[in-house]
C-alpha atoms as a PDB file:
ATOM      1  CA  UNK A   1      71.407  -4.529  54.088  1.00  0.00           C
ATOM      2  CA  UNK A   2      73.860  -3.867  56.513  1.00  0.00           C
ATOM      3  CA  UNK A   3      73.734  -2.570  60.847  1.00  0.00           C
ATOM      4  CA  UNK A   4      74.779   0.819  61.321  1.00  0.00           C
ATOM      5  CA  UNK A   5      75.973   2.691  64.527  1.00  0.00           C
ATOM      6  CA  UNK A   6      76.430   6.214  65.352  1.00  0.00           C
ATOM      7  CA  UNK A   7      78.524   7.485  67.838  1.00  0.00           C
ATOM      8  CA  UNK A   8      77.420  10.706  69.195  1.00  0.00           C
ATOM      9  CA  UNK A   9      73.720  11.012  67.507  1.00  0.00           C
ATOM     10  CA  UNK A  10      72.678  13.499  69.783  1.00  0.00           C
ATOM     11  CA  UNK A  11      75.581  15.770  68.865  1.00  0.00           C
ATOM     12  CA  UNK A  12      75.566  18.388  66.164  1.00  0.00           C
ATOM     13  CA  UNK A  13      77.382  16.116  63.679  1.00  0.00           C
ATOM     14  CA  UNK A  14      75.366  13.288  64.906  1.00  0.00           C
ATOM     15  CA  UNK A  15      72.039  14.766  64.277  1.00  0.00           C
ATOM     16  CA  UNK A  16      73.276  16.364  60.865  1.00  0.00           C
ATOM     17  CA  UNK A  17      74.346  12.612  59.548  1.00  0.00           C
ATOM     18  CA  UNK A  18      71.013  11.369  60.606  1.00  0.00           C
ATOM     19  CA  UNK A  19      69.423  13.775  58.287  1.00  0.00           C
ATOM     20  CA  UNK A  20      71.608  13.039  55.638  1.00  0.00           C
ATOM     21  CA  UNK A  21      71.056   9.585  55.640  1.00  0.00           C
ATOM     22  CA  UNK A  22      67.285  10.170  56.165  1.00  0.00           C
ATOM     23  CA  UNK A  23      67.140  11.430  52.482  1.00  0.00           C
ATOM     24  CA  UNK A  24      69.375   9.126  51.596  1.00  0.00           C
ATOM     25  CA  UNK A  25      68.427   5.088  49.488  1.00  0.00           C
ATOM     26  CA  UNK A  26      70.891   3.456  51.731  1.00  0.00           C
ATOM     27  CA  UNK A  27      69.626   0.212  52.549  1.00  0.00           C
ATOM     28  CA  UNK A  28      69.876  -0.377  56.401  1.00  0.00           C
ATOM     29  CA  UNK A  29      68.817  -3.335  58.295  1.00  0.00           C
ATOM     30  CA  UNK A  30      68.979  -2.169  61.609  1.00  0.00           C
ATOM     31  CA  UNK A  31      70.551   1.676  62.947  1.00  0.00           C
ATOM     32  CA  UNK A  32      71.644   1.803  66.885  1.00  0.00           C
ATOM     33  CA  UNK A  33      71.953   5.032  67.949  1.00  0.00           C
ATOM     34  CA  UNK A  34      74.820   5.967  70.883  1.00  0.00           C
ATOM     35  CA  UNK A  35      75.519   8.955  73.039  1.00  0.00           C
ATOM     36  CA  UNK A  36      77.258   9.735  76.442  1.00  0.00           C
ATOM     37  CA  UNK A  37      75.068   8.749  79.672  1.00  0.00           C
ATOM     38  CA  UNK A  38      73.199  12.009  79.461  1.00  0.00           C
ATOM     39  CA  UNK A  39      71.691  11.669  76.922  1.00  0.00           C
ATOM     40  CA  UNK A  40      70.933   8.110  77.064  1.00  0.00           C
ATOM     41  CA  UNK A  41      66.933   7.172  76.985  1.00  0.00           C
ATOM     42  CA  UNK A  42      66.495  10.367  74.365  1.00  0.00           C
ATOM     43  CA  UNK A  43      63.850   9.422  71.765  1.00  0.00           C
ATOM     44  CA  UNK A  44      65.266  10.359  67.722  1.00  0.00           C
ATOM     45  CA  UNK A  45      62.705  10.143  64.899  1.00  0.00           C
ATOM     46  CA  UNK A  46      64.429   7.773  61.597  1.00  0.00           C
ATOM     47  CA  UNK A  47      62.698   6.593  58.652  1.00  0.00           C
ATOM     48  CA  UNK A  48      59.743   7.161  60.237  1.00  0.00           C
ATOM     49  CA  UNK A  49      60.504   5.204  63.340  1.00  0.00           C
ATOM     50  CA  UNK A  50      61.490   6.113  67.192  1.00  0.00           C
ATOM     51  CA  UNK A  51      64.392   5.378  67.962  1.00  0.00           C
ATOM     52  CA  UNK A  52      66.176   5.051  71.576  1.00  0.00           C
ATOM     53  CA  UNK A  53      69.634   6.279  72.202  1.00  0.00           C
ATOM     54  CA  UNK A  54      71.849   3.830  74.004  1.00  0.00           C
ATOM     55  CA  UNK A  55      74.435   4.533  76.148  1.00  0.00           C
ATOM     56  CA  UNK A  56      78.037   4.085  74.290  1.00  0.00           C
ATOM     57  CA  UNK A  57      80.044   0.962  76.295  1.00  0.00           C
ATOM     58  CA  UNK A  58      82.548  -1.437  75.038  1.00  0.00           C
ATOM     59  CA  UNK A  59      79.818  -3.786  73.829  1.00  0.00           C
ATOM     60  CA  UNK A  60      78.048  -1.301  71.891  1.00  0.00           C
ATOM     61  CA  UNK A  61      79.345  -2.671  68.821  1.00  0.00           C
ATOM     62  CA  UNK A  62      78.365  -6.350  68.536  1.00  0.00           C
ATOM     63  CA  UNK A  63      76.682  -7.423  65.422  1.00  0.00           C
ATOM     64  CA  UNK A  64      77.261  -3.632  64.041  1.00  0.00           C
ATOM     65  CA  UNK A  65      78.879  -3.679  60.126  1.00  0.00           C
ATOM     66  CA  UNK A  66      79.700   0.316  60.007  1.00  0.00           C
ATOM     67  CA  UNK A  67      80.336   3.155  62.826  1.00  0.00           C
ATOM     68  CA  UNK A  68      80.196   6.379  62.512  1.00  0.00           C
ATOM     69  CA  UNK A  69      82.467   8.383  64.792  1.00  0.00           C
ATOM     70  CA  UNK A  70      80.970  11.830  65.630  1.00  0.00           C
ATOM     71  CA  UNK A  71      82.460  12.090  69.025  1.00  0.00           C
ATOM     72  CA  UNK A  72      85.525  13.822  70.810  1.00  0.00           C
ATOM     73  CA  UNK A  73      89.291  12.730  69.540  1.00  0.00           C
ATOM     74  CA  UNK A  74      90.194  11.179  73.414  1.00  0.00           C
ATOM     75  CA  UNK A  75      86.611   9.257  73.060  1.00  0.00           C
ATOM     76  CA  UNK A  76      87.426   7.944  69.552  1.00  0.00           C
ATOM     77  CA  UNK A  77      90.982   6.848  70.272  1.00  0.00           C
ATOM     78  CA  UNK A  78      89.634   4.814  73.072  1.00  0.00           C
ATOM     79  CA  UNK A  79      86.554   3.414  71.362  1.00  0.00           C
ATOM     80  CA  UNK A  80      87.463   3.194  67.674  1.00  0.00           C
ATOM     81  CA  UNK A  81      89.800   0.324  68.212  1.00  0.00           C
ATOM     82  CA  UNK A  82      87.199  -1.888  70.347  1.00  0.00           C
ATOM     83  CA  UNK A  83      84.999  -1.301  66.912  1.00  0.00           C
ATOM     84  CA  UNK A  84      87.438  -2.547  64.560  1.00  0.00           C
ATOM     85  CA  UNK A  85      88.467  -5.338  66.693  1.00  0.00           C
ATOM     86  CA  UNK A  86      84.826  -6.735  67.009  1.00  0.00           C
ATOM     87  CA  UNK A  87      84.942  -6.445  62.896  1.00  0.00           C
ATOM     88  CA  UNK A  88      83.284  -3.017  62.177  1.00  0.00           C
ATOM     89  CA  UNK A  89      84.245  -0.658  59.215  1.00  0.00           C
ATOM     90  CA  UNK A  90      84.901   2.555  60.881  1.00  0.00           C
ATOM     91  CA  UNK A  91      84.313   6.307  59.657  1.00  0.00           C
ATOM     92  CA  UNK A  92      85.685   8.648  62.050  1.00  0.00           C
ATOM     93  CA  UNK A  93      85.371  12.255  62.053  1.00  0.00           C
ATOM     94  CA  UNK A  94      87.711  13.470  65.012  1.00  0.00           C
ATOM     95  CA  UNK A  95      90.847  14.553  64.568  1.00  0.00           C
ATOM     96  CA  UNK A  96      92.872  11.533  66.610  1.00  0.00           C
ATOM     97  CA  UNK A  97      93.569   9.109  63.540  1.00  0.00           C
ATOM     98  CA  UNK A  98      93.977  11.715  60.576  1.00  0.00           C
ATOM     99  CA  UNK A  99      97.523  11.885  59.923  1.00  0.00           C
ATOM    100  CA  UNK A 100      98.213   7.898  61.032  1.00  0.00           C
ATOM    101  CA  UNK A 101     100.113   7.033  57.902  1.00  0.00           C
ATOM    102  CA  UNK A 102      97.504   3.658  57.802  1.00  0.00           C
ATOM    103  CA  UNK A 103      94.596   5.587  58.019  1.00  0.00           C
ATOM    104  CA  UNK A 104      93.235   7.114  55.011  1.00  0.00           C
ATOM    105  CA  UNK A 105      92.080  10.709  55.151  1.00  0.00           C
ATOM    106  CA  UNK A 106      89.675  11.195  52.407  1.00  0.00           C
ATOM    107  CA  UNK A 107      87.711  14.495  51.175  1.00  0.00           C
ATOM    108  CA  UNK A 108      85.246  12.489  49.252  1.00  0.00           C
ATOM    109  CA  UNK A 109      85.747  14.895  45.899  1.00  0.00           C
ATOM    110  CA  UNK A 110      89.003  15.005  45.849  1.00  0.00           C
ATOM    111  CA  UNK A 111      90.611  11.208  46.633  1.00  0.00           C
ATOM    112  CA  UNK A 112      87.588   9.065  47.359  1.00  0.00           C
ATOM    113  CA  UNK A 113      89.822   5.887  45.481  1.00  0.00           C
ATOM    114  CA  UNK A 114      92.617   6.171  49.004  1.00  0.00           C
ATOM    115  CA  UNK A 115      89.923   4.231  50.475  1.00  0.00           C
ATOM    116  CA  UNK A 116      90.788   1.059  49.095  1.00  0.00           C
ATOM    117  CA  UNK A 117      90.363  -1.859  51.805  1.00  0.00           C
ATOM    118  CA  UNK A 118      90.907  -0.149  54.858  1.00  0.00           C
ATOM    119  CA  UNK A 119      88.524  -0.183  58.111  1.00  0.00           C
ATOM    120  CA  UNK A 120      89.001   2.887  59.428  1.00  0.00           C
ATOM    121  CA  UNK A 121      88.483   5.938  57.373  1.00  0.00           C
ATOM    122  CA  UNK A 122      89.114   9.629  58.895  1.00  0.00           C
ATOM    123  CA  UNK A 123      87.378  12.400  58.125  1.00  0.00           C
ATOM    124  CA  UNK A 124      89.038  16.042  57.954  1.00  0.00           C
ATOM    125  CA  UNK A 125      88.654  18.777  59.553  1.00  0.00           C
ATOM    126  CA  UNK A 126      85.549  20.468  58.759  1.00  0.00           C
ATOM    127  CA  UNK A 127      87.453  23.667  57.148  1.00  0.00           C
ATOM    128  CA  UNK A 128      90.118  21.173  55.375  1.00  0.00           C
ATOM    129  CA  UNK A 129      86.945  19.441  53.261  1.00  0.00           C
ATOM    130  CA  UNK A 130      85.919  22.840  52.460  1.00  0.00           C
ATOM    131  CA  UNK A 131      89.129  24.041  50.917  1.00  0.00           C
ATOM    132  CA  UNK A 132      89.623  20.760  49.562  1.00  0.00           C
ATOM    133  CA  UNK A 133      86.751  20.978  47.229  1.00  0.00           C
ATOM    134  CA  UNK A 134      88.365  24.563  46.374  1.00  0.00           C
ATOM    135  CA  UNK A 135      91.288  23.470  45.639  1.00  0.00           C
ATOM    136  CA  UNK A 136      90.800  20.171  43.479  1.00  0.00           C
ATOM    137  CA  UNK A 137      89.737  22.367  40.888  1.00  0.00           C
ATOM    138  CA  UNK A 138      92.992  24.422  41.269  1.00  0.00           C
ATOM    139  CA  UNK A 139      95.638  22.316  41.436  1.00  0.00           C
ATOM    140  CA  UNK A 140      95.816  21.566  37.630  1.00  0.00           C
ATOM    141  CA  UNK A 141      97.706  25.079  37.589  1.00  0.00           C
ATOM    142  CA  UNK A 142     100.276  23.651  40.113  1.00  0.00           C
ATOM    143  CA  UNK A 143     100.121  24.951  42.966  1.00  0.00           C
ATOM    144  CA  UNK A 144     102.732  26.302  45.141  1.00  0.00           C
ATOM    145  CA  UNK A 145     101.746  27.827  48.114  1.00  0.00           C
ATOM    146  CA  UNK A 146      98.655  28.261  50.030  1.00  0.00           C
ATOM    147  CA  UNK A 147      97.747  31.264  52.580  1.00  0.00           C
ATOM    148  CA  UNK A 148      94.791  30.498  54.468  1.00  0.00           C
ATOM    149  CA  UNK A 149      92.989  32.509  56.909  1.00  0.00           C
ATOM    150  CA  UNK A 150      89.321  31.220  58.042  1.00  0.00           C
ATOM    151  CA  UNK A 151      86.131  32.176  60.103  1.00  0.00           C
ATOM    152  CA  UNK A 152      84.976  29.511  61.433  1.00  0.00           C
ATOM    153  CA  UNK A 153      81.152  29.142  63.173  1.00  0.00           C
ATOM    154  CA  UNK A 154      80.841  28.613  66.727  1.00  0.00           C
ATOM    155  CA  UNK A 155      78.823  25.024  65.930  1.00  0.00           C
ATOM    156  CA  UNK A 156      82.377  23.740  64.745  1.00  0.00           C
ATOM    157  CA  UNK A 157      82.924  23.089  68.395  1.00  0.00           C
ATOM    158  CA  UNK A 158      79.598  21.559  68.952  1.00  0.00           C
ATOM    159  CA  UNK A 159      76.847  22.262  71.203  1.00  0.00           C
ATOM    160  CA  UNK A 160      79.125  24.119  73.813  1.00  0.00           C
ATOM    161  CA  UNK A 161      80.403  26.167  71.092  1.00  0.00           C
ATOM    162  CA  UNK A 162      76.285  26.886  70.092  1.00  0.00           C
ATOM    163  CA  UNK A 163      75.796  27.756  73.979  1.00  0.00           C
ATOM    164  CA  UNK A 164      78.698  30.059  74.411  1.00  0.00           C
ATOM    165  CA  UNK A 165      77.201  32.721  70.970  1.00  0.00           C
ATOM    166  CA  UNK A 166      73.531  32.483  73.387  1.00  0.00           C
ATOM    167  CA  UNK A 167      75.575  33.281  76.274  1.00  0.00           C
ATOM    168  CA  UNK A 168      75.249  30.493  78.496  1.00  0.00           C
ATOM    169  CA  UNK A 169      78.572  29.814  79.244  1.00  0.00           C
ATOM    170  CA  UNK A 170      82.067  31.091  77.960  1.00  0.00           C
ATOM    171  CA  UNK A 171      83.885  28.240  76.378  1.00  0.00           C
ATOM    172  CA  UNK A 172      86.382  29.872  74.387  1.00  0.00           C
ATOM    173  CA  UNK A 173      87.425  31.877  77.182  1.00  0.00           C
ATOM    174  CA  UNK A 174      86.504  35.308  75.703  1.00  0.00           C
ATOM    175  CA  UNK A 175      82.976  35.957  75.080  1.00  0.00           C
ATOM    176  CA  UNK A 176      81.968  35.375  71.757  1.00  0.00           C
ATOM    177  CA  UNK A 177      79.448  37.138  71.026  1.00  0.00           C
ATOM    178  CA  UNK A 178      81.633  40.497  71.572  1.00  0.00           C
ATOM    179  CA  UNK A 179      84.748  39.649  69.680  1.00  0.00           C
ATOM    180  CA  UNK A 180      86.354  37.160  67.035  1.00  0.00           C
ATOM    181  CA  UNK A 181      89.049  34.740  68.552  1.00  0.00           C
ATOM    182  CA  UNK A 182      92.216  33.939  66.264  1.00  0.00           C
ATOM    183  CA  UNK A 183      92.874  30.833  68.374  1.00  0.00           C
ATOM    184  CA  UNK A 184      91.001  27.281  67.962  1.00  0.00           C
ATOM    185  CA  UNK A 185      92.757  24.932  69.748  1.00  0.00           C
ATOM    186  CA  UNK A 186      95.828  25.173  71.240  1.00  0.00           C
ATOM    187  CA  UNK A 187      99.297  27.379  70.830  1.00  0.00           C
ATOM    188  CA  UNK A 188     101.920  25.201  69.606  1.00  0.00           C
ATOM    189  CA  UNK A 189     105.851  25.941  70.131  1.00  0.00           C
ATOM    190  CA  UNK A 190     105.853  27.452  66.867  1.00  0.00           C
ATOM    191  CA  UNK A 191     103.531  29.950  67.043  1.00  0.00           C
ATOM    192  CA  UNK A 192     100.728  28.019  65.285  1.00  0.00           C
ATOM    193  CA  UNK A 193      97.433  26.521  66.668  1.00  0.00           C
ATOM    194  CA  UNK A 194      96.682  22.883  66.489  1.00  0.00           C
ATOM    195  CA  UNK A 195      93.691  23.683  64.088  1.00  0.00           C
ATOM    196  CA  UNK A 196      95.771  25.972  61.750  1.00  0.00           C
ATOM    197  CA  UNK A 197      98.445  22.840  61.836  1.00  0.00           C
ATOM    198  CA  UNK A 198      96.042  20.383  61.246  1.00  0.00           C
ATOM    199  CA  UNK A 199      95.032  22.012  58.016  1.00  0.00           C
ATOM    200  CA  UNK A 200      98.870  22.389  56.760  1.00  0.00           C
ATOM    201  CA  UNK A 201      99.119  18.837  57.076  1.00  0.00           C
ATOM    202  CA  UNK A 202      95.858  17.444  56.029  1.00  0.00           C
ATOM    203  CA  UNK A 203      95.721  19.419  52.538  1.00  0.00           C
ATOM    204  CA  UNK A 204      98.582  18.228  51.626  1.00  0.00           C
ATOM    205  CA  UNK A 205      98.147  14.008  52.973  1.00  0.00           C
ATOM    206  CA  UNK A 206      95.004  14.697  50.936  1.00  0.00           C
ATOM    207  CA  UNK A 207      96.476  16.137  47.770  1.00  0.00           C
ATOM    208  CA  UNK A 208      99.762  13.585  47.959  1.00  0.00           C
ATOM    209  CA  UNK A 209     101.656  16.904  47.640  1.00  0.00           C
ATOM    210  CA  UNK A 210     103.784  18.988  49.703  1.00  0.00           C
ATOM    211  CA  UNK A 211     102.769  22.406  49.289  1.00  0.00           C
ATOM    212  CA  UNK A 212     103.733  25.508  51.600  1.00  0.00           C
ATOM    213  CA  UNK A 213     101.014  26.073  53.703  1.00  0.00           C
ATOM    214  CA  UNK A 214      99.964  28.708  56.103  1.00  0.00           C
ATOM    215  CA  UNK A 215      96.526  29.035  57.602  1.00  0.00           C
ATOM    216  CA  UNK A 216      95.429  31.344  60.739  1.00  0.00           C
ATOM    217  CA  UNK A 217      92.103  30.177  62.029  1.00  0.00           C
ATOM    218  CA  UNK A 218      89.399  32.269  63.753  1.00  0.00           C
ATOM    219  CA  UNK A 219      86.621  31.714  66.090  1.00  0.00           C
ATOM    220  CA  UNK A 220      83.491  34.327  64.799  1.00  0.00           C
ATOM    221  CA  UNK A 221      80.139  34.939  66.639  1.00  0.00           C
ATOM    222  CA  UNK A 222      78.561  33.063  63.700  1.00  0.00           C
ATOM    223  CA  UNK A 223      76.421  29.961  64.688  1.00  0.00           C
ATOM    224  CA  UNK A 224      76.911  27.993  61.330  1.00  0.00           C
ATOM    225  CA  UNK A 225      78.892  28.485  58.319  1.00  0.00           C
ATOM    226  CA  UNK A 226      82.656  28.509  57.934  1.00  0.00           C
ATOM    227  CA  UNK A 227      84.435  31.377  55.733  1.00  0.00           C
ATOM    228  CA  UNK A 228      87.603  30.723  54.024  1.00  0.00           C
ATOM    229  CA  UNK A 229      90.012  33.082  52.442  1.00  0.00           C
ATOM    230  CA  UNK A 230      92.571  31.253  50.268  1.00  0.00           C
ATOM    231  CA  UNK A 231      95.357  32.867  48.269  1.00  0.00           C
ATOM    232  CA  UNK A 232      96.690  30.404  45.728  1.00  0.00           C
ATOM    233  CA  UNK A 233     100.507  30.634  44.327  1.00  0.00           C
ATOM    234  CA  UNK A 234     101.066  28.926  41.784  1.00  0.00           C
ATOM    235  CA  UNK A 235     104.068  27.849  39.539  1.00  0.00           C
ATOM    236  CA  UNK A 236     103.453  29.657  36.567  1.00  0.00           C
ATOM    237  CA  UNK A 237     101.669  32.915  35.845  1.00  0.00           C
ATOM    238  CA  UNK A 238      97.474  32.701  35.693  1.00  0.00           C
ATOM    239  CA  UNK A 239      94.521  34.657  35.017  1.00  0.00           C
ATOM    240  CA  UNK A 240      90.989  34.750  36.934  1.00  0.00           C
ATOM    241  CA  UNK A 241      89.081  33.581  33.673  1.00  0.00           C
ATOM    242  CA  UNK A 242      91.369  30.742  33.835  1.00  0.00           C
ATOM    243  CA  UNK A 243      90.426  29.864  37.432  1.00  0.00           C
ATOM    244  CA  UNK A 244      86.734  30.709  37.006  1.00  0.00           C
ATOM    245  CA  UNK A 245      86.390  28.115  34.228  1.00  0.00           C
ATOM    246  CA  UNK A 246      87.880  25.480  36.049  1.00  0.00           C
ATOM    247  CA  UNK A 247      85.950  26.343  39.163  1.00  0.00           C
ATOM    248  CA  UNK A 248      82.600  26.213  37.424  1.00  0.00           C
ATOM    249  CA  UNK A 249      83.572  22.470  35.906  1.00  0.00           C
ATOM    250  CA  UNK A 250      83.209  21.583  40.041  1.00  0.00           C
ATOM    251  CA  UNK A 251      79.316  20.563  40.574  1.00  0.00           C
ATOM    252  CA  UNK A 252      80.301  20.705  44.045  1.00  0.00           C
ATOM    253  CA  UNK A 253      81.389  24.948  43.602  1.00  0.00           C
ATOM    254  CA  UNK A 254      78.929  27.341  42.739  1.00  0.00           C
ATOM    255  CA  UNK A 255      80.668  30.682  41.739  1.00  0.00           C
ATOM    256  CA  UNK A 256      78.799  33.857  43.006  1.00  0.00           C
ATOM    257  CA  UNK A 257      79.176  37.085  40.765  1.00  0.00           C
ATOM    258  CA  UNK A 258      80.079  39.496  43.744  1.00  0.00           C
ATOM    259  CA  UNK A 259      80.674  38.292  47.306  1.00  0.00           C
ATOM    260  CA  UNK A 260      79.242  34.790  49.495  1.00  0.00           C
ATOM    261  CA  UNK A 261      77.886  34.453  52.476  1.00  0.00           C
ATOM    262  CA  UNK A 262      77.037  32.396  55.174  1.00  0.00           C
ATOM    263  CA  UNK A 263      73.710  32.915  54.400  1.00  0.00           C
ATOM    264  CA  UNK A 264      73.460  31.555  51.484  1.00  0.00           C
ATOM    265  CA  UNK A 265      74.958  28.172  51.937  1.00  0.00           C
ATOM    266  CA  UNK A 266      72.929  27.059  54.974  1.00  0.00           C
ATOM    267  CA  UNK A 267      71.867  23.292  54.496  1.00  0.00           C
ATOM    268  CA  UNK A 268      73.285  23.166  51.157  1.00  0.00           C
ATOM    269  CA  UNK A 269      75.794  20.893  49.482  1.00  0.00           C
ATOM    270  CA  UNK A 270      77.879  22.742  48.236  1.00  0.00           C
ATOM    271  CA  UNK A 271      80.626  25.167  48.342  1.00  0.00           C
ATOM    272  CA  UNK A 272      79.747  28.793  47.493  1.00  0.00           C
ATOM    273  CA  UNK A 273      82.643  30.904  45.796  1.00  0.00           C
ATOM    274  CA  UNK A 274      83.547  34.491  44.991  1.00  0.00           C
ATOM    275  CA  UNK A 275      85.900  37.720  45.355  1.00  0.00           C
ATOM    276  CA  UNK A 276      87.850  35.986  42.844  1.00  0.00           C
ATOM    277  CA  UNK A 277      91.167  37.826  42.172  1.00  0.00           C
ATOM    278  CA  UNK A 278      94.523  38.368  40.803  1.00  0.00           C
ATOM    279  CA  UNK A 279      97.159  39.928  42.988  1.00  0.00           C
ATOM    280  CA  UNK A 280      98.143  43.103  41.985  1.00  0.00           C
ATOM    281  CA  UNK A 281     101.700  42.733  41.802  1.00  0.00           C
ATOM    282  CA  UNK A 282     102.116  39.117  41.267  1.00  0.00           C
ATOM    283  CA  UNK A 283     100.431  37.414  38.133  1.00  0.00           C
ATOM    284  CA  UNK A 284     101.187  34.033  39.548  1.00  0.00           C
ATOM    285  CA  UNK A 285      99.024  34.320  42.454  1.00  0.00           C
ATOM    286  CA  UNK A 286      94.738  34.331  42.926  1.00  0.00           C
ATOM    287  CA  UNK A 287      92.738  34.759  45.911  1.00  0.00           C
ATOM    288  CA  UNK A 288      89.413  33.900  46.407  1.00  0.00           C
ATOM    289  CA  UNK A 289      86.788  33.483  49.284  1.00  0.00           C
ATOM    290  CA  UNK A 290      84.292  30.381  49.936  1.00  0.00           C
ATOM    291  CA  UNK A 291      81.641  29.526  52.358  1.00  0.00           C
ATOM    292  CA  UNK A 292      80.200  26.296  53.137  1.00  0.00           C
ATOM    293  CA  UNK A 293      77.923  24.716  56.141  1.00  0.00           C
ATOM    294  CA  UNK A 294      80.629  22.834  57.991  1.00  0.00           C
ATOM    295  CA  UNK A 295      78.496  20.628  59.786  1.00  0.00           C
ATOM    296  CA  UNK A 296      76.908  18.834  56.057  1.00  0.00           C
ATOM    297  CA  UNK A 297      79.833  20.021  53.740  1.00  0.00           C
ATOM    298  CA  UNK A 298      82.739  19.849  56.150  1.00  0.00           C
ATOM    299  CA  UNK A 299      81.420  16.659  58.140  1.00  0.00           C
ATOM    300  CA  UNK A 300      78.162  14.617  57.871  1.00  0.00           C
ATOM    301  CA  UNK A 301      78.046  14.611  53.908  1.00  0.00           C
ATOM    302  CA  UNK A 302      81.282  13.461  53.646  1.00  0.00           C
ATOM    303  CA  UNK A 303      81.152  10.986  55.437  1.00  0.00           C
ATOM    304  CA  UNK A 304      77.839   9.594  54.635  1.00  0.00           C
ATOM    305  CA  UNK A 305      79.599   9.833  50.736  1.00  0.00           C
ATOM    306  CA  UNK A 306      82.178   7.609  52.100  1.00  0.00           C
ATOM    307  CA  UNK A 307      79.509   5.164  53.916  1.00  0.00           C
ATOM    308  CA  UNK A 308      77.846   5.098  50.456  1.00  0.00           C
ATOM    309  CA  UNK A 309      81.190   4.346  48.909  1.00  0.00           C
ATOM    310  CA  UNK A 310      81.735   1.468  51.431  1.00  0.00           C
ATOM    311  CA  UNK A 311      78.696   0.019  50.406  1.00  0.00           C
ATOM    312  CA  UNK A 312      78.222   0.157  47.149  1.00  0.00           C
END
């Protein structure tokens, strides 16, 4: 029995890791719930009991075992070092202590044993988790190069994201609901966003590998549901029975005879996988495309796995 806190419950993350851990047998003594000042006083239904959502301060975390960060990456680096210091394991899933060379960044499939001792546990990017799971069941044909282009759902960026596809307000700058954006966060000197970036160098802390990586990421008028297309080079020459066979060993992967959609994978677990295919004039490369829900695949499942890891 242990106290848990979430950080940003009323969020879309938030509520999402509420739900999983709803279903889940974790044994919790006590759960505080946290949010910004407007949402503070909110009522949230858990294990069959109301709950009220406090207001997140600096002594939100006494007597509290485990956080869970859902909340912006300026918020976290200011409040994820008050938890640790006060003795809490942390599970964060911005983007602000990924790549810290300290901090492990774990896709729960793929290298759930980095975890080791540490307190503070990041959590990828929600489109890095869902290649991830891809990709573990790739890289035994040694991979070489990655080119990554993804569609990612307008609840990756929360419940602003959610109100700019109803038209309420136009976050991304262009209005969503008439175009797709090829920019999610911002340009960097070389060309590349900060999300594209953060996927070239997450894969491959994940993997313990250095592979070539290239990724452009798009904003689509989808509300949930990422898209990923992922070409795979690899060092040697393969075939799409090959690849097939190894995907289908995945229990997280569910291969789909013609084409998936976002449809399909809508509160589900897993990752759904198809247009599997060999490049026409190289036998050394595959491409394939995968859908997943990125708020339970690519955040709150992950890192309620890791919570259950911590724990048990």
């Amino acid at each position: 029995m242990y106290n848990l806190c979430i950080c940003g419950a009323t969020g879309l993350v938030g509520m999402k890791m509420l739900e999983v851990l709803e279903e889940s047998e974790l044994k919790i003594n006590k759960i505080t719930l946290l949010a910004s000042s407007r949402s503070a006083g909110k009522i949230i239904r858990f294990k069959k009991q109301d709950h009220t959502v406090n207001e997140l301060n600096e002594n939100s975390f006494d007597d509290m075992d485990i956080v869970l960060f859902a909340l912006e990456s300026q918020l976290a680096a200011y409040y994820v070092p008050i938890a640790i210091k006060k003795g809490c394991i942390v599970i964060d899933n911005s983007s602000y202590f990924r790549l810290y060379n300290d901090v492990p960044l774990i896709s729960y499939d793929v290298n759930v044993d980095d975890i080791k001792n540490s307190n503070l546990i990041a959590n990828p990017n929600c489109s890095t988790i869902q290649a991830s799971i891809v990709l573990k069941s790739l890289q035994e044909f040694a991979i070489k190069r990655l080119t990554i282009v993804t569609l990612q759902a307008v609840s990756g960026s929360g419940s602003r994201g959610v109100d700019a596809l109803d038209g309420k307000n136009l976050f991304y700058g262009d209005d969503i609901r008439k175009t797709c954006i090829a920019k999610i966060g911002n340009f960097l000197e070389n060309g590349y966003t900060e999300e594209e970036i953060k996927m070239h160098h997450e894969i491959n802390k994940i993997f313990h590998q250095n592979w070539e990586i290239s990724a452009t990421c798009i904003r689509v008028p989808i509300y949930n549901g990422h898209s990923i297309s992922i070409e795979c080079e690899f060092e040697t020459d393969v075939n799409v029975d090959e690849i097939i066979a190894s995907l289908s060993k995945n229990p997280q992967v569910v291969i789909v005879d013609s084409y998936p959609t976002v449809l399909m994978c809508q509160n589900e677990m897993q990752v759904y996988v198809g247009r599997i295919r060999q490049n026409m004039d190289s036998l050394n490369k595959i491409t394939l495309f995968c859908v997943a829900d990125n708020l339970l695949v690519g955040a709150a499942s992950n890192a309620c796995n890791i919570l259950n890891k911590i724990k048990s």
